[in-house]
Protein backbone atom coordinates (compact mmCIF):
# COMPACT_ATOMS: atom_id res chain seq x y z
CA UNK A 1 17.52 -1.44 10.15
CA UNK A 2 15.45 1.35 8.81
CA UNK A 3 14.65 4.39 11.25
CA UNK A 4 10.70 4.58 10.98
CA UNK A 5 7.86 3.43 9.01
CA UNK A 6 7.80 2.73 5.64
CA UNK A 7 5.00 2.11 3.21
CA UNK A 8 6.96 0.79 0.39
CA UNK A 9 6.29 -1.67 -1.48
CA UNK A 10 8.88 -4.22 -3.03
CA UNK A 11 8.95 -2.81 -6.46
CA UNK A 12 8.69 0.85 -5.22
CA UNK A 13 11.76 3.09 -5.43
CA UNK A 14 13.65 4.13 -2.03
CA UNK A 15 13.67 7.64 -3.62
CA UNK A 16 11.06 9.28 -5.63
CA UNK A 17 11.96 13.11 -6.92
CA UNK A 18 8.88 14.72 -8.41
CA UNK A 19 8.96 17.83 -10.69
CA UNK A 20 12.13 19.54 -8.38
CA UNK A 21 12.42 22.85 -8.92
CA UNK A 22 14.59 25.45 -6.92
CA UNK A 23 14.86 29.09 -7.44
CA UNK A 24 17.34 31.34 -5.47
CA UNK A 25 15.56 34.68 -5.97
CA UNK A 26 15.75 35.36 -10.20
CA UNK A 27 18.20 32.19 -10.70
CA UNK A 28 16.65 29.04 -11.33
CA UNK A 29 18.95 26.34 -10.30
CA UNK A 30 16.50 22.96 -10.84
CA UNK A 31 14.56 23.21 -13.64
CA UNK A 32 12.01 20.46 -12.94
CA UNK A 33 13.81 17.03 -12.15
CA UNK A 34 12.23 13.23 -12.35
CA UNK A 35 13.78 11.17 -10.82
CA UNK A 36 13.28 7.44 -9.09
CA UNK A 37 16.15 5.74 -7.18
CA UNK A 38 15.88 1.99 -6.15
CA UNK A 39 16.81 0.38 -2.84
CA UNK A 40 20.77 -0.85 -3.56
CA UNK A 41 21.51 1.29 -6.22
CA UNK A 42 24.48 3.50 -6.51
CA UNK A 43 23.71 6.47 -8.72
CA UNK A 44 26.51 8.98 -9.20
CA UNK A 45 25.77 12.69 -10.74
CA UNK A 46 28.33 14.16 -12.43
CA UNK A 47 28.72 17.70 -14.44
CA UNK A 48 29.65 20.96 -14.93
CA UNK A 49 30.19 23.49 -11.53
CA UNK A 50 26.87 25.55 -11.58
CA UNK A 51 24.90 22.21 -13.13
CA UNK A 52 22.54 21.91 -9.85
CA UNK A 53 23.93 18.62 -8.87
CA UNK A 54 24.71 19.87 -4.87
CA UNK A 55 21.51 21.79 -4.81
CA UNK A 56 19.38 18.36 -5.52
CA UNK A 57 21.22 16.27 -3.15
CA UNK A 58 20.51 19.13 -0.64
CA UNK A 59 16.88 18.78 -1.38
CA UNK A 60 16.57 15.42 -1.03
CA UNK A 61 17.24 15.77 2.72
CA UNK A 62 15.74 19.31 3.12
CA UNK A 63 18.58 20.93 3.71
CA UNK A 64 17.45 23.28 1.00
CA UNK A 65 13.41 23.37 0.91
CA UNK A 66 12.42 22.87 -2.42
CA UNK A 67 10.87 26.06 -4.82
CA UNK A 68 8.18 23.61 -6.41
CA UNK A 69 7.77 19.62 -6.56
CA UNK A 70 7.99 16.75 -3.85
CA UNK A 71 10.68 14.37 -2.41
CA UNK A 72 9.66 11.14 -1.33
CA UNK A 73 12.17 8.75 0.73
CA UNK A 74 10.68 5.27 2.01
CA UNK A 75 7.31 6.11 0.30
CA UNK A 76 7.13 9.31 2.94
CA UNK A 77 7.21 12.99 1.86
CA UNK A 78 10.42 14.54 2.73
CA UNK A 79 10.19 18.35 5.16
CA UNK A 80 6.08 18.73 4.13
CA UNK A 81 2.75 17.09 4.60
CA UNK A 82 -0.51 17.72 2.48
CA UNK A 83 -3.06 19.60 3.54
CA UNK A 84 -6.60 20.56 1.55
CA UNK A 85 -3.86 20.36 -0.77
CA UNK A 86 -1.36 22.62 -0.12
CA UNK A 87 2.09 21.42 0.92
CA UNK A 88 2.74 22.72 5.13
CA UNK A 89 6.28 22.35 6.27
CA UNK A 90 6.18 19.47 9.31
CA UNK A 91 7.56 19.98 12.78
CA UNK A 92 11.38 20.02 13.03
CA UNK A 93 11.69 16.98 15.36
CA UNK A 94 9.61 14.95 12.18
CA UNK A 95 11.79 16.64 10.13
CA UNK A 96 14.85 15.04 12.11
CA UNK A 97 13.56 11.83 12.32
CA UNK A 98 13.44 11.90 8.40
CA UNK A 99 16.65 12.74 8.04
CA UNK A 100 17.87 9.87 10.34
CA UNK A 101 16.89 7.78 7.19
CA UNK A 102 19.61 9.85 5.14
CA UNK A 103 23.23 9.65 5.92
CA UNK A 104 24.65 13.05 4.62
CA UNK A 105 28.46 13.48 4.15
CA UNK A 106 29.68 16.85 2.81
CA UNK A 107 32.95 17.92 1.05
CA UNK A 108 33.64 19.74 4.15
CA UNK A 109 33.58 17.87 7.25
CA UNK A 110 31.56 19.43 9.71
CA UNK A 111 32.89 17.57 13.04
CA UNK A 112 32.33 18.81 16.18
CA UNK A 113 35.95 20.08 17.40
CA UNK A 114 35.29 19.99 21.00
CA UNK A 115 34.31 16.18 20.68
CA UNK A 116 36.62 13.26 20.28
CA UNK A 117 36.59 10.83 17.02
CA UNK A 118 33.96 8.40 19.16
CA UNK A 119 32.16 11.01 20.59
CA UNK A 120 31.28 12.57 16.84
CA UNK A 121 30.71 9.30 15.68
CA UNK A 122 28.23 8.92 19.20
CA UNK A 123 26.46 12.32 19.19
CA UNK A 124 24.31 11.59 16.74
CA UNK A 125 22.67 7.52 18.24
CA UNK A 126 22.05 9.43 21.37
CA UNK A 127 20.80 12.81 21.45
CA UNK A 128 18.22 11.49 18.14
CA UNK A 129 17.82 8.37 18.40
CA UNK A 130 17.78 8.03 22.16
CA UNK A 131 19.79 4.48 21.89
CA UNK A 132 21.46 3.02 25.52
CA UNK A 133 25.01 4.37 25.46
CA UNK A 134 26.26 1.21 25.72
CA UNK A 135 24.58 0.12 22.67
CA UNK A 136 26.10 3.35 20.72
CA UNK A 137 29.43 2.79 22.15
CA UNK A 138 29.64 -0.97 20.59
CA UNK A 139 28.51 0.52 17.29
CA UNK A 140 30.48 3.07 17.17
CA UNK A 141 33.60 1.26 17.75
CA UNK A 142 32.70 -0.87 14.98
CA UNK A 143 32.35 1.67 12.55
CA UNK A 144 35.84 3.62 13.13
CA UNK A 145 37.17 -0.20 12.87
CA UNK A 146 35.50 0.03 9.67
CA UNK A 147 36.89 3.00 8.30
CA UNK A 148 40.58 2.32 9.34
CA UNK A 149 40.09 4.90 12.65
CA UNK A 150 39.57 2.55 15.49
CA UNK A 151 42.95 4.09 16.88
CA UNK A 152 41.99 7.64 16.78
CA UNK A 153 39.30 7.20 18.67
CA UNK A 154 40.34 9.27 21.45
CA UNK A 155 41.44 12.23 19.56
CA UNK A 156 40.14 15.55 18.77
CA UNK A 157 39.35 16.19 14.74
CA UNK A 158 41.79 18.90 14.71
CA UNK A 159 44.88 16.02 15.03
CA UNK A 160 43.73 14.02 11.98
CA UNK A 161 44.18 14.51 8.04
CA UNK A 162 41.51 15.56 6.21
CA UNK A 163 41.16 11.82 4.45
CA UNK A 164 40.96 11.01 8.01
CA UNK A 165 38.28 13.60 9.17
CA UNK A 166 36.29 12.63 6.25
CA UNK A 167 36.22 9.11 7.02
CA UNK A 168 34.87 9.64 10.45
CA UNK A 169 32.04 11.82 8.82
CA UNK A 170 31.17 8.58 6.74
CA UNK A 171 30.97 6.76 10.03
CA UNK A 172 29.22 9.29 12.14
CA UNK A 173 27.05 9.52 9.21
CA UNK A 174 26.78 5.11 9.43
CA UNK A 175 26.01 5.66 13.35
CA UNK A 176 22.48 6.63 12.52
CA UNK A 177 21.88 3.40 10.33
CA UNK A 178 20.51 5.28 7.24
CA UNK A 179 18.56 4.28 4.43
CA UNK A 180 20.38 6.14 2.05
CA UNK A 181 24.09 8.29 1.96
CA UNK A 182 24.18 11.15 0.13
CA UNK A 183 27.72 12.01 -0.81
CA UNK A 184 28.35 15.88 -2.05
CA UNK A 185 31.86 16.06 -3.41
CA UNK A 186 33.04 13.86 -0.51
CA UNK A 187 36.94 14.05 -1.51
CA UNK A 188 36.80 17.50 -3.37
CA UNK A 189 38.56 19.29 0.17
CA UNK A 190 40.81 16.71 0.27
CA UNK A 191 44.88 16.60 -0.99
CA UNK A 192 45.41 14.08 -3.73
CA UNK A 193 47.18 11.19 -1.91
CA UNK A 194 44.13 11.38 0.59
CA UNK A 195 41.47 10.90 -1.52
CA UNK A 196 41.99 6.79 -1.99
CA UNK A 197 41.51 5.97 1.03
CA UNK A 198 37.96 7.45 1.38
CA UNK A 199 36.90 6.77 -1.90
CA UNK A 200 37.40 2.95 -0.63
CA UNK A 201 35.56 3.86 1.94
CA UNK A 202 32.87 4.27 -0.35
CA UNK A 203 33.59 1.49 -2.46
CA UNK A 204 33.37 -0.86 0.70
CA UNK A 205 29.56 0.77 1.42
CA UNK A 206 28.87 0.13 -2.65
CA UNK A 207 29.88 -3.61 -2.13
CA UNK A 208 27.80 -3.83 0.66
CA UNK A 209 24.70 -2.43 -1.09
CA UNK A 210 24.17 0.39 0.28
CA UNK A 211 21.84 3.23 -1.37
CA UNK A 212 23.79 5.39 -2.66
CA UNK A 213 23.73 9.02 -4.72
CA UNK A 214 26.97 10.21 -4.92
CA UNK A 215 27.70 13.95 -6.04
CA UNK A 216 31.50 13.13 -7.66
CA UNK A 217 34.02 14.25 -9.74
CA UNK A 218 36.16 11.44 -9.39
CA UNK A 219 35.09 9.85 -12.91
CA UNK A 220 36.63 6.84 -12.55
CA UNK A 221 35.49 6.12 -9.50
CA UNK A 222 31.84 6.65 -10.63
CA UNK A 223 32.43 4.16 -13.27
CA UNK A 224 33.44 1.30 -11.03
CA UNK A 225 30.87 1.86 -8.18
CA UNK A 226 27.76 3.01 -10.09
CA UNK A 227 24.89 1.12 -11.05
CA UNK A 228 23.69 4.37 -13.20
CA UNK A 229 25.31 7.51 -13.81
CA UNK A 230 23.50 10.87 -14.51
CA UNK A 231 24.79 13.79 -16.27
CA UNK A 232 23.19 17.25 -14.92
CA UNK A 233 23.88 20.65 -16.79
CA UNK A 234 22.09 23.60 -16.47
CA UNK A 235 19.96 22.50 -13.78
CA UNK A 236 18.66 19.86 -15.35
CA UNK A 237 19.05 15.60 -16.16
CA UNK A 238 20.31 15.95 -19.73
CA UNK A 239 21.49 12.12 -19.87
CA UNK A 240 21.61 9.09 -17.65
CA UNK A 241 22.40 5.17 -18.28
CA UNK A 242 24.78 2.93 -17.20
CA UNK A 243 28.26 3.85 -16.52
CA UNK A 244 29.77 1.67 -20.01
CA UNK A 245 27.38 3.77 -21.84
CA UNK A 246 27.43 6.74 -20.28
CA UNK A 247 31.06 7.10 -20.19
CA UNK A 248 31.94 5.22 -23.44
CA UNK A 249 29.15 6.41 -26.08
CA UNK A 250 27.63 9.19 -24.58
CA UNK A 251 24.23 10.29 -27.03
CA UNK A 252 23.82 13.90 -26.48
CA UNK A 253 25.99 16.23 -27.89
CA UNK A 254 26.49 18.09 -23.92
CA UNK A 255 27.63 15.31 -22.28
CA UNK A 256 29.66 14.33 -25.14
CA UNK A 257 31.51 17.77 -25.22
CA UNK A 258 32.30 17.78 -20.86
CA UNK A 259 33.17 14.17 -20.71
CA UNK A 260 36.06 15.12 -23.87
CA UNK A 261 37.00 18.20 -21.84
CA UNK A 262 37.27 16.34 -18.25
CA UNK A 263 39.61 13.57 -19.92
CA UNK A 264 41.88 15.79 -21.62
CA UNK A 265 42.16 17.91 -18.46
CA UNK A 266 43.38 14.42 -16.82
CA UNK A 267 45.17 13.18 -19.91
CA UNK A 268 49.17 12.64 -19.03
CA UNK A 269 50.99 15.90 -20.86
């Protein structure tokens, strides 16, 4: 169930990213991106450290306020309104309600250490969206059921792994029934024998047809899940397609040359 209004229509994207630009002082980190996102799809960005890939995902949701261009989520513009037409930044407690629509998950995992597993995966339901407890309690109980953590409920964050504290991020992030998850390097923190089980996490939420961009290194992973796959560099889209192509027969000579270094920096010595 979607939190607010929307004025979409059936054939409009969920996401609409208009002419993005962000500067950071003299550095220009987006460099003017397009792009449109349907409802269902899983798009997964990949590239280069430095690319911009973090920096977009963080504008989507206005954690970072864009240096020029517009986000759109649900048809709605994302931290501004128009006025005489200049862009005005909007209240924060319209600002919150937009981001109820987007389920963020970080690669670090930002829990609240003074709060048990539930009451992270709680917080959220009832201080912003002003559900019944009892309501939020139900819910919430299903989604650490759903992430393997119905067990740990009681716990503090500061008891589990750091697969585990990642997979109650996904479900505090679930709690607030978004329209969208944004993933930013969701298993880059992690140790390597932790990462699977989050990644199926994911996986699960893909299968289930969730909207999804997904900030990744895990190549293989984008492959499976992805409905698209989009190669940043230099703060800007330099290829995108389906994962077969993208992966397989690459066009431009940039994505061509990272995608050769990533697999021989995995290839078996």
């Amino acid at each position: 169930m979607p939190a607010g209004p929307t004025s979409q229509t059936d054939d409009a994207p969920l996401v609409r990213i208009e002419e993005l630009h962000k500067h950071y002082g003299p550095l220009h980190v987006l460099k003017g991106i397009d792009l449109d996102i349907k409802q269902g799809e899983k798009v997964s960005i990949i590239g280069p450290s430095g690319s911009g890939k973090t920096t977009l995902l963080r504008c989507v949701n206005y954690v970072e306020r864009p240096t020029e261009g517009r986000v759109f989520v649900d048809g709605e513009l994302i931290g501004q309104r128009l006025e005489n037409g200049r862009s005005v930044e909007i209240p924060d407690r319209v600002l919150s309600r937009q981001r109820a629509r987007m389920g963020m998950v970080f690669q670090r995992f930002n829990l609240f250490p003074h709060l048990t597993v539930l009451q992270n995966v709680e917080i959220g339901p009832l201080k912003v969206l002003r559900q019944p407890a009892r309501e939020v309690r139900e819910i919430a109980l299903g989604l650490l059921a759903k992430v393997g953590l119905d067990d740990k409920r009681d716990v503090h964050p500061e008891m589990l792994s750091g697969g585990q504290q990642q997979r109650v991020a996904i479900a505090r992030a679930l709690a607030m029934r978004p329209r969208l998850m944004l993933f930013d390097e969701a298993t880059s923190a992690l140790d390597p024998e932790l990462v699977g089980d989050v990644l199926n996490v994911m996986a699960q939420l893909a299968a289930e047809g969730m909207t999804m961009i997904i900030v990744t290194h895990e190549m293989q992973f984008a492959e499976d899940v992805s409905d698209r796959v989009i190669f940043m560099d230099g703060g800007r889209i330099v290829e995108q397609g389906p994962p077969l192509h993208l992966f397989h027969t690459p066009s431009h000579p940039r994505t061509q040359a990272f995608l050769s270094a990533v697999l021989r920096k995995h290839r078996p010595q």
